[in-house]
PDB file of N, CA and C in Angstrom:
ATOM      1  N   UNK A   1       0.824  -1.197   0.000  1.00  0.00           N
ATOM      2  CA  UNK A   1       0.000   0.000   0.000  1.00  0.00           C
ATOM      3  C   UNK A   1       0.862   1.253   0.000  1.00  0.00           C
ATOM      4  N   UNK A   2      -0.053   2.310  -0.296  1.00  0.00           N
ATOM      5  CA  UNK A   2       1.134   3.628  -0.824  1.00  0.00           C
ATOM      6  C   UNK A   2       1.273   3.919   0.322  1.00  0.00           C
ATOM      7  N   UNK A   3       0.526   4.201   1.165  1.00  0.00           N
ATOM      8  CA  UNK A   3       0.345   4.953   2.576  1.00  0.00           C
ATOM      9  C   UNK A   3       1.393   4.567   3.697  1.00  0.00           C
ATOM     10  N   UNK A   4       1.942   2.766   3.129  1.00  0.00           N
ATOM     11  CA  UNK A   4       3.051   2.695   3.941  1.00  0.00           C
ATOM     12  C   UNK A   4       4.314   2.945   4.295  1.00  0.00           C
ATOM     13  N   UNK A   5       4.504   3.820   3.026  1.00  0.00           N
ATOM     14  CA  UNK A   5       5.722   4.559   2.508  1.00  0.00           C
ATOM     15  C   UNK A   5       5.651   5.943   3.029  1.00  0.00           C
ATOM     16  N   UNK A   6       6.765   6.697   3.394  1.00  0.00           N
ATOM     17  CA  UNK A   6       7.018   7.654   3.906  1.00  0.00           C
ATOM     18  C   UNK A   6       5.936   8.951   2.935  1.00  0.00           C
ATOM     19  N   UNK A   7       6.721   8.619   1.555  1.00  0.00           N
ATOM     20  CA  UNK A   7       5.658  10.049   0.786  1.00  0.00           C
ATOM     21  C   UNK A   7       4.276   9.575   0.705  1.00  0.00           C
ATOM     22  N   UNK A   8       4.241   8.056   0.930  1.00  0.00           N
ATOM     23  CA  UNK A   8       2.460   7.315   1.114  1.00  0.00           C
ATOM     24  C   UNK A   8       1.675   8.443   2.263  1.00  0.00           C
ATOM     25  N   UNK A   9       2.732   8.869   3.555  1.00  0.00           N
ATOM     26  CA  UNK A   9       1.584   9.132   5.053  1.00  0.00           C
ATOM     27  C   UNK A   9       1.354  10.165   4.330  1.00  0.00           C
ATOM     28  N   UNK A  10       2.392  11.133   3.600  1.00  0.00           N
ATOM     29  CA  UNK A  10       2.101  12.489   3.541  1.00  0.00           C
ATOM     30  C   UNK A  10       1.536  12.473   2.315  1.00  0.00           C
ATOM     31  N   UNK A  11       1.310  11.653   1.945  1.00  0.00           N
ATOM     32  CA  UNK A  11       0.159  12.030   0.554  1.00  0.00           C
ATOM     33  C   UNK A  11      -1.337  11.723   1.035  1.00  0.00           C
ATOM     34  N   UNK A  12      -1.536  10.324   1.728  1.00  0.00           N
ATOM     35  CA  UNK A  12      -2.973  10.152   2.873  1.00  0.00           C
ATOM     36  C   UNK A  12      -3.261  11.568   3.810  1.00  0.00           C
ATOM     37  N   UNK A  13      -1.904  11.863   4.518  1.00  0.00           N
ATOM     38  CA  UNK A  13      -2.664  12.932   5.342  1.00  0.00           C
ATOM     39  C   UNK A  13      -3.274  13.788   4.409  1.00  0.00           C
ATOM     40  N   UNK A  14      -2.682  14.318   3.421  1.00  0.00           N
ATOM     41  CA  UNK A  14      -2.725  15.339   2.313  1.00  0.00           C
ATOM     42  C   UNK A  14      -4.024  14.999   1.952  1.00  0.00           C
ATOM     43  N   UNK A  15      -4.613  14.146   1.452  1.00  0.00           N
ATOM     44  CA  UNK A  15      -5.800  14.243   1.186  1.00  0.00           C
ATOM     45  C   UNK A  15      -6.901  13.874   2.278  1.00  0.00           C
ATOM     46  N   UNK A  16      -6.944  13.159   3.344  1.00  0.00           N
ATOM     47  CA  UNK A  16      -7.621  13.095   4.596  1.00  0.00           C
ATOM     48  C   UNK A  16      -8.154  14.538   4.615  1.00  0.00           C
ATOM     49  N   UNK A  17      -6.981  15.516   5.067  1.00  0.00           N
ATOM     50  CA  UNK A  17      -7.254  17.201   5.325  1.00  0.00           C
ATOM     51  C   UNK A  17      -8.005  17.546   4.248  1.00  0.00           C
ATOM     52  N   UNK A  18      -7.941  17.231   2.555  1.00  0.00           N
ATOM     53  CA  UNK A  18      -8.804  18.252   2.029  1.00  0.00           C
ATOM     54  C   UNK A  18      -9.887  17.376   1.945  1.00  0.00           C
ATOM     55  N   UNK A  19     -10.208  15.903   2.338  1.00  0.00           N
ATOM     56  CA  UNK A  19     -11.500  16.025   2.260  1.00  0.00           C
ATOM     57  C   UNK A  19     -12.377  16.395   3.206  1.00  0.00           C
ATOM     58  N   UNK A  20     -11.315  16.321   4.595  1.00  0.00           N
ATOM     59  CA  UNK A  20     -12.163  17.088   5.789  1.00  0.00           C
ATOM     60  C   UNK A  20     -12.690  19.252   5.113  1.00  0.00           C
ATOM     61  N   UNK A  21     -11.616  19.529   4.631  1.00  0.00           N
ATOM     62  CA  UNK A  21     -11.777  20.959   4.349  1.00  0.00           C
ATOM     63  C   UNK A  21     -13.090  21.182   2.972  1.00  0.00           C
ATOM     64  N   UNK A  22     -13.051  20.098   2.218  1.00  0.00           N
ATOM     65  CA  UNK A  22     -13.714  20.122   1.018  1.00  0.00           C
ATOM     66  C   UNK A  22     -15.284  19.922   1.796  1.00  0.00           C
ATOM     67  N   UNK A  23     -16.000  19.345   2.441  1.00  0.00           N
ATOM     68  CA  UNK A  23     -16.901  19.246   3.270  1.00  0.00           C
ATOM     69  C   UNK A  23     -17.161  20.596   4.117  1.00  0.00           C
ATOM     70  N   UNK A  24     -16.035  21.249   4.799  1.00  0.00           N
ATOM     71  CA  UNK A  24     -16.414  22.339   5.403  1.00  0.00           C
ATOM     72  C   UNK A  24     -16.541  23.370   5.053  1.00  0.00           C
ATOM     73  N   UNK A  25     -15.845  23.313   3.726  1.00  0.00           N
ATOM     74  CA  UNK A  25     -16.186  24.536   2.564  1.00  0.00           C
ATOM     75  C   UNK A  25     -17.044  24.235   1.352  1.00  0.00           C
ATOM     76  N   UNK A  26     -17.619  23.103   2.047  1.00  0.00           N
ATOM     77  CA  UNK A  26     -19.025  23.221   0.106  1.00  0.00           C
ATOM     78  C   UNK A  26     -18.556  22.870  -0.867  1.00  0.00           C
ATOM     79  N   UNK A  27     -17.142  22.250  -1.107  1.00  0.00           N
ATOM     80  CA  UNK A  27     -16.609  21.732  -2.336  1.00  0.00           C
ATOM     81  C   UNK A  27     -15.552  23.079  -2.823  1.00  0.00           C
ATOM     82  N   UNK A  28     -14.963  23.871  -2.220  1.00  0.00           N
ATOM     83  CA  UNK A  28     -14.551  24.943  -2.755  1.00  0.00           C
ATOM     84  C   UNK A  28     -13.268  24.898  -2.452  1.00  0.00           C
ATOM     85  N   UNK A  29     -12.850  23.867  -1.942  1.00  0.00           N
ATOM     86  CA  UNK A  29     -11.269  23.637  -1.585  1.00  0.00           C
ATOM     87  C   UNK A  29     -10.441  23.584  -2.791  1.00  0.00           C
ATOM     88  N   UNK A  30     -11.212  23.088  -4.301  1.00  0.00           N
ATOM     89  CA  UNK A  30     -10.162  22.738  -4.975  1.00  0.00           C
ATOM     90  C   UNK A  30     -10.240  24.522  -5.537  1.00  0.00           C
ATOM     91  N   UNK A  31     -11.026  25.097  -5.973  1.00  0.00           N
ATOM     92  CA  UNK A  31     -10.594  26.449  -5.909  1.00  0.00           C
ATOM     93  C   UNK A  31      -9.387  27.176  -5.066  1.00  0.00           C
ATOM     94  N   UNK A  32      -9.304  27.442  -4.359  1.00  0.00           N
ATOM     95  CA  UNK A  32      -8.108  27.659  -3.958  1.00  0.00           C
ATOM     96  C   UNK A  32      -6.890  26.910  -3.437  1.00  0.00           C
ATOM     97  N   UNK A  33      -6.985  26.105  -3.545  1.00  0.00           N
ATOM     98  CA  UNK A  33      -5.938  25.120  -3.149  1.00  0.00           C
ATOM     99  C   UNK A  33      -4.387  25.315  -3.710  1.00  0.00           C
ATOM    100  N   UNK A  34      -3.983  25.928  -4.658  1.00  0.00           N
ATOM    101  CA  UNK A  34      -2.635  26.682  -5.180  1.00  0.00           C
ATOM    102  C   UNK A  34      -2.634  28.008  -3.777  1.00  0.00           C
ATOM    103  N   UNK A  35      -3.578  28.635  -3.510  1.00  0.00           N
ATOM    104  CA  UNK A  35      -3.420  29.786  -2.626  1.00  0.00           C
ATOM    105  C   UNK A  35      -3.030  29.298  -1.178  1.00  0.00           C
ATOM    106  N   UNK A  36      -3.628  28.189  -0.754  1.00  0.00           N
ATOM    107  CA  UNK A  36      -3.730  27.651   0.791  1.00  0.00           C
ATOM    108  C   UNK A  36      -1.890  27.053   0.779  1.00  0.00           C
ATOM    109  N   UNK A  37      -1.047  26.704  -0.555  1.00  0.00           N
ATOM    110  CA  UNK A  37      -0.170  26.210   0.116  1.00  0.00           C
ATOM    111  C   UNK A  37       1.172  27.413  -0.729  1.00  0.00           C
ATOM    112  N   UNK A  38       0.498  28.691  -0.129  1.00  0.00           N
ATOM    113  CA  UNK A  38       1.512  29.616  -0.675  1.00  0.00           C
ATOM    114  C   UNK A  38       3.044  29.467   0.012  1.00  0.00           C
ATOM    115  N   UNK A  39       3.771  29.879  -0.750  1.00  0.00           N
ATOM    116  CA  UNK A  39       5.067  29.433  -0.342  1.00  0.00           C
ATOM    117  C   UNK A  39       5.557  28.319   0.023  1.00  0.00           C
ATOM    118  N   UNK A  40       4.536  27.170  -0.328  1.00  0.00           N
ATOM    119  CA  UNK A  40       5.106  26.050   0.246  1.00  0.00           C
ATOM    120  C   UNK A  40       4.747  25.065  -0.992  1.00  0.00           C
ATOM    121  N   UNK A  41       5.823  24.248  -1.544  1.00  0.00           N
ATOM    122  CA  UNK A  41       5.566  23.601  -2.661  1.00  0.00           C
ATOM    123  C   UNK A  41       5.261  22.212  -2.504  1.00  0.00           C
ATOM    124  N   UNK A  42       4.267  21.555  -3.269  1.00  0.00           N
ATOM    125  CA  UNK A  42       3.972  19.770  -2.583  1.00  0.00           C
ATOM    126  C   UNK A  42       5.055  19.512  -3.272  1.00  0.00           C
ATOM    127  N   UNK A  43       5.374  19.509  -3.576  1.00  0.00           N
ATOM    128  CA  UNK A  43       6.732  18.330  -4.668  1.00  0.00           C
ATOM    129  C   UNK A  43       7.900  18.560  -4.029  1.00  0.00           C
ATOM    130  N   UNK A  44       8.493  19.459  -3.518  1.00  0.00           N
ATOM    131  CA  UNK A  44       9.339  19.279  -1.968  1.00  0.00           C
ATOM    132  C   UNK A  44       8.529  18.724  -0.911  1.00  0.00           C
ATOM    133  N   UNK A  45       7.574  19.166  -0.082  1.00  0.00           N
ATOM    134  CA  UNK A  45       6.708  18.556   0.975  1.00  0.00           C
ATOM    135  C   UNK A  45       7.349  16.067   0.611  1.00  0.00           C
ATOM    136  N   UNK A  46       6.941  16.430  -0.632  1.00  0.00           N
ATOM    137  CA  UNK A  46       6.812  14.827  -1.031  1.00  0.00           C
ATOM    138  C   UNK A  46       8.340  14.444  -1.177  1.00  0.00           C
ATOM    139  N   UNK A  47       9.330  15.238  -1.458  1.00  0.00           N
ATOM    140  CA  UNK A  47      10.899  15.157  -1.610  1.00  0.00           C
ATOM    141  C   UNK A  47      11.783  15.093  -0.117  1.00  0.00           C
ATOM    142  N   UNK A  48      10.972  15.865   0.648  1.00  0.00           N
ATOM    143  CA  UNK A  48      11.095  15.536   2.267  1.00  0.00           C
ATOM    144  C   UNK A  48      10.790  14.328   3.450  1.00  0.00           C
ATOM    145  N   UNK A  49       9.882  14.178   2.769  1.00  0.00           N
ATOM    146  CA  UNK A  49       9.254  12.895   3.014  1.00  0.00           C
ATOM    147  C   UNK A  49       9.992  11.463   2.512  1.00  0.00           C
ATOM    148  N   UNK A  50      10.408  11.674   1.353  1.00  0.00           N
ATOM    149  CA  UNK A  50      11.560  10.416   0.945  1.00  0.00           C
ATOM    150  C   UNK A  50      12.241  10.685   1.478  1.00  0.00           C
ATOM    151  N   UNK A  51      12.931  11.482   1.377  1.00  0.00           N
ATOM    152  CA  UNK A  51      14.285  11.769   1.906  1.00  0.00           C
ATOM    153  C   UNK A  51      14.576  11.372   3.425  1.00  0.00           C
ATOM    154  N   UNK A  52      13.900  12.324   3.891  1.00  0.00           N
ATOM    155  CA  UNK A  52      14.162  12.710   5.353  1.00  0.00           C
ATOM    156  C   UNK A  52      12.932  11.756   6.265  1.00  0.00           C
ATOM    157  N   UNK A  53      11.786  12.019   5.538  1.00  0.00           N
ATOM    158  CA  UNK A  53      10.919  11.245   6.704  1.00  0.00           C
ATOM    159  C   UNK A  53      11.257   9.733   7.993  1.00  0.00           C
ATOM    160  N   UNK A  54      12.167   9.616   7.574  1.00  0.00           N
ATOM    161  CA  UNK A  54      12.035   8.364   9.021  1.00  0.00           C
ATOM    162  C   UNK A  54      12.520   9.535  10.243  1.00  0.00           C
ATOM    163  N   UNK A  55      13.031  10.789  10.305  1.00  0.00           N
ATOM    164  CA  UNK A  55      13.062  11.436  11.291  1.00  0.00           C
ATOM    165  C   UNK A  55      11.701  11.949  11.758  1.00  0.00           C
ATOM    166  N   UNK A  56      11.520  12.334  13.016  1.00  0.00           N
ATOM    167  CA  UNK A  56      10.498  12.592  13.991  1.00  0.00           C
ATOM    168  C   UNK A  56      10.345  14.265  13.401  1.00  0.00           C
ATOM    169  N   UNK A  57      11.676  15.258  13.471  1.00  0.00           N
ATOM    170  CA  UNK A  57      11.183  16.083  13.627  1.00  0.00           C
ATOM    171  C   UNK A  57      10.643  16.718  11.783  1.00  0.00           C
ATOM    172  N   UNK A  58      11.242  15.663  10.997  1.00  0.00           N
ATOM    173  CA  UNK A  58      11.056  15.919   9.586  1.00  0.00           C
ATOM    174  C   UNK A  58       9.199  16.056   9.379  1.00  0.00           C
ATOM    175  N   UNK A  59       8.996  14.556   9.914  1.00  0.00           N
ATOM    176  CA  UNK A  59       7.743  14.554   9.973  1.00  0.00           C
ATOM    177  C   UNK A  59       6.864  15.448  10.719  1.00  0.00           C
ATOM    178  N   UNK A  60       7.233  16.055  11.488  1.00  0.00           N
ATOM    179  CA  UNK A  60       5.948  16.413  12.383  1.00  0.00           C
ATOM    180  C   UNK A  60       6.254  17.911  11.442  1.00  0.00           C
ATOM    181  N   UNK A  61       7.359  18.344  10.897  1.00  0.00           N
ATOM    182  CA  UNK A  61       7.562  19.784  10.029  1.00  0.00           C
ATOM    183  C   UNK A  61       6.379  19.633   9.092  1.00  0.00           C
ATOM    184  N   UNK A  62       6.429  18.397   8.133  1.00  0.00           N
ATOM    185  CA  UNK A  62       5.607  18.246   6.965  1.00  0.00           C
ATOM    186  C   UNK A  62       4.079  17.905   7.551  1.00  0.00           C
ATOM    187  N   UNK A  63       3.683  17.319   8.897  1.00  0.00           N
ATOM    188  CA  UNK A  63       2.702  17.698   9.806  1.00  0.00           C
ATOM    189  C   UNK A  63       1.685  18.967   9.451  1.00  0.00           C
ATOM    190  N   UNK A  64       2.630  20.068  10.096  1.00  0.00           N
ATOM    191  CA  UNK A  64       2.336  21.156  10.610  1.00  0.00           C
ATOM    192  C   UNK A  64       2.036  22.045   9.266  1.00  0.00           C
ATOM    193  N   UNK A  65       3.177  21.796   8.149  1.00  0.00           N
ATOM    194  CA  UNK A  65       2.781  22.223   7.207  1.00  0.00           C
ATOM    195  C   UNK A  65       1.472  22.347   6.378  1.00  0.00           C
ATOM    196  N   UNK A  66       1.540  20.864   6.318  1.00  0.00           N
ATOM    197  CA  UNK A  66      -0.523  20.358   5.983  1.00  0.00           C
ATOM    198  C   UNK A  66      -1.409  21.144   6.696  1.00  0.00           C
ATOM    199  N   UNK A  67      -1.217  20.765   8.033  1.00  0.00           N
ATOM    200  CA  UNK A  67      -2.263  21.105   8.958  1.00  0.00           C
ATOM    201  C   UNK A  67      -2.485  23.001   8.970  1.00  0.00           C
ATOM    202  N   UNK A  68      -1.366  23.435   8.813  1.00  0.00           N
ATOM    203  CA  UNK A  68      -1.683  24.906   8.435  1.00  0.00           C
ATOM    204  C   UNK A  68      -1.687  25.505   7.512  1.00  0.00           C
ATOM    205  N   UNK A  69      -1.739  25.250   6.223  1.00  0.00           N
ATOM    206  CA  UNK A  69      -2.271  25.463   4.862  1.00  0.00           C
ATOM    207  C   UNK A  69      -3.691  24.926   4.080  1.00  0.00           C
ATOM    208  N   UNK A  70      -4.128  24.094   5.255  1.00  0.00           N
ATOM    209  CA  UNK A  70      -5.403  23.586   4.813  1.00  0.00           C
ATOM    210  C   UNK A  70      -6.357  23.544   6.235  1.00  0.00           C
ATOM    211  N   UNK A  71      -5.475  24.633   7.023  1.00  0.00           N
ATOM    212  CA  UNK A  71      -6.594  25.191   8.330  1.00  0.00           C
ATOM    213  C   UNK A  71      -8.093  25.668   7.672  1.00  0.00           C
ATOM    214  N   UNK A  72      -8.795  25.519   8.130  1.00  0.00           N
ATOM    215  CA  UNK A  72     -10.541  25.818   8.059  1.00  0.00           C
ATOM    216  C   UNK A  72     -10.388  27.464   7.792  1.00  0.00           C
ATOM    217  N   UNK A  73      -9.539  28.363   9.138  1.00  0.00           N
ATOM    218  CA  UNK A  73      -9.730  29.300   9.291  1.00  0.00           C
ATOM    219  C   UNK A  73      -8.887  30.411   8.121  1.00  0.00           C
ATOM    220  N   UNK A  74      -7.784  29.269   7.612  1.00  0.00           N
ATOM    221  CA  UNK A  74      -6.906  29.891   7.045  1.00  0.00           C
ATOM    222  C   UNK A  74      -7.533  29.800   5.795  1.00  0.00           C
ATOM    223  N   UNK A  75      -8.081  28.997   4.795  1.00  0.00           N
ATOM    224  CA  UNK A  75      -9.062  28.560   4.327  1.00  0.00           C
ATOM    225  C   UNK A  75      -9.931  29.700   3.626  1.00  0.00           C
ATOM    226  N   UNK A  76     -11.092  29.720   4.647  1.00  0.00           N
ATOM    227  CA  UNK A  76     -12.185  30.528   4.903  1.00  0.00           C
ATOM    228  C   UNK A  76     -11.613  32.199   4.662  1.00  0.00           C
ATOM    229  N   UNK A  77     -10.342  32.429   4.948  1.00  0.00           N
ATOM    230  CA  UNK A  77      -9.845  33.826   4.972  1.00  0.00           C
ATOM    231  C   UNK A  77      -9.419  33.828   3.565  1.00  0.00           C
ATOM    232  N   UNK A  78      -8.978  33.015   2.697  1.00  0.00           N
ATOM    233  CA  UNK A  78      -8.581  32.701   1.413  1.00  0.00           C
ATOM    234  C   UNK A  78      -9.979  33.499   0.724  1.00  0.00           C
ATOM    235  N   UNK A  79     -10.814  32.319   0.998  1.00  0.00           N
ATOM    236  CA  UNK A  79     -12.419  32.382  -0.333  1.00  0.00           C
ATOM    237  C   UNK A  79     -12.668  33.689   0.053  1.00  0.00           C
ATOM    238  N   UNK A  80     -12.612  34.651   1.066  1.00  0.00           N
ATOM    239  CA  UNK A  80     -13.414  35.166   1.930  1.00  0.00           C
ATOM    240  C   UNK A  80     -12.458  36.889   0.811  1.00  0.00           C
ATOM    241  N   UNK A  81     -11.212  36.837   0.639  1.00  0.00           N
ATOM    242  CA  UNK A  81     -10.500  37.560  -0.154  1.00  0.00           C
ATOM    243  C   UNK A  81     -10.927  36.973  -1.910  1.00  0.00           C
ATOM    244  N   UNK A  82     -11.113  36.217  -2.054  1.00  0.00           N
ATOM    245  CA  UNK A  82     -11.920  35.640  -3.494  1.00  0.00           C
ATOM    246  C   UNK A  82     -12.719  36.340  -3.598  1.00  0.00           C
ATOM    247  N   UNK A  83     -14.143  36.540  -2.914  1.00  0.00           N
ATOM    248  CA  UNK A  83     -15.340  36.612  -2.659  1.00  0.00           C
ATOM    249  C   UNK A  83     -15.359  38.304  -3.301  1.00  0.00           C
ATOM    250  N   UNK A  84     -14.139  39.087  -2.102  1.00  0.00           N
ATOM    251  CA  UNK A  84     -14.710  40.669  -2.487  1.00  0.00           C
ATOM    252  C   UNK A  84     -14.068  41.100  -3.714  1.00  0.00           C
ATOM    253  N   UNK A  85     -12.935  40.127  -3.822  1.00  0.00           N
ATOM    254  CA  UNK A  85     -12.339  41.207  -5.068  1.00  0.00           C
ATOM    255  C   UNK A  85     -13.246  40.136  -6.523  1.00  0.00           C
ATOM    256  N   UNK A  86     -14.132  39.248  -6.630  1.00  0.00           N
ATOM    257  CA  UNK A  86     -15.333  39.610  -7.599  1.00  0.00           C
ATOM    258  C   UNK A  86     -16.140  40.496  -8.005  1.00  0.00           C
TER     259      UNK A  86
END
């Protein structure tokens, strides 16, 4: 299974989070989804993860990363800048 592989967790978490976010935003996650991971590129995120992932603190970096680029709140402040400049 892919998931058992280092870039496997971080590609499962990776999508776990947007389908939790895709639900809390009405399907509008894939709309911004280039904006939610500004400055931060998946194809390093996934190059870190080979590389480096059997370390603790590698992982919990690429963690935190997910978890705060595909925050609800961070999110919601994205569409929410979409919204006025329509």
């Amino acid at each position: 299974m892919a998931n058992e592989t280092r870039e496997g967790a971080v590609f499962q978490k990776l999508l776990d989070k947007l389908e939790i976010e895709r639900a809390a935003l009405g399907g509008r996650i894939f709309d911004i989804l280039g904006e939610a991971f500004d400055n931060v590129s998946l194809k390093d995120l996934l190059i870190d993860a080979i590389r480096y992932g059997k370390r603790s603190d590698v992982k919990a970096r690429l963690d935190q990363v997910i978890e705060g680029a595909l925050d609800t709140e961070h999110l919601k402040a994205i569409l929410s800048g979409i919204s006025r400049s329509q």
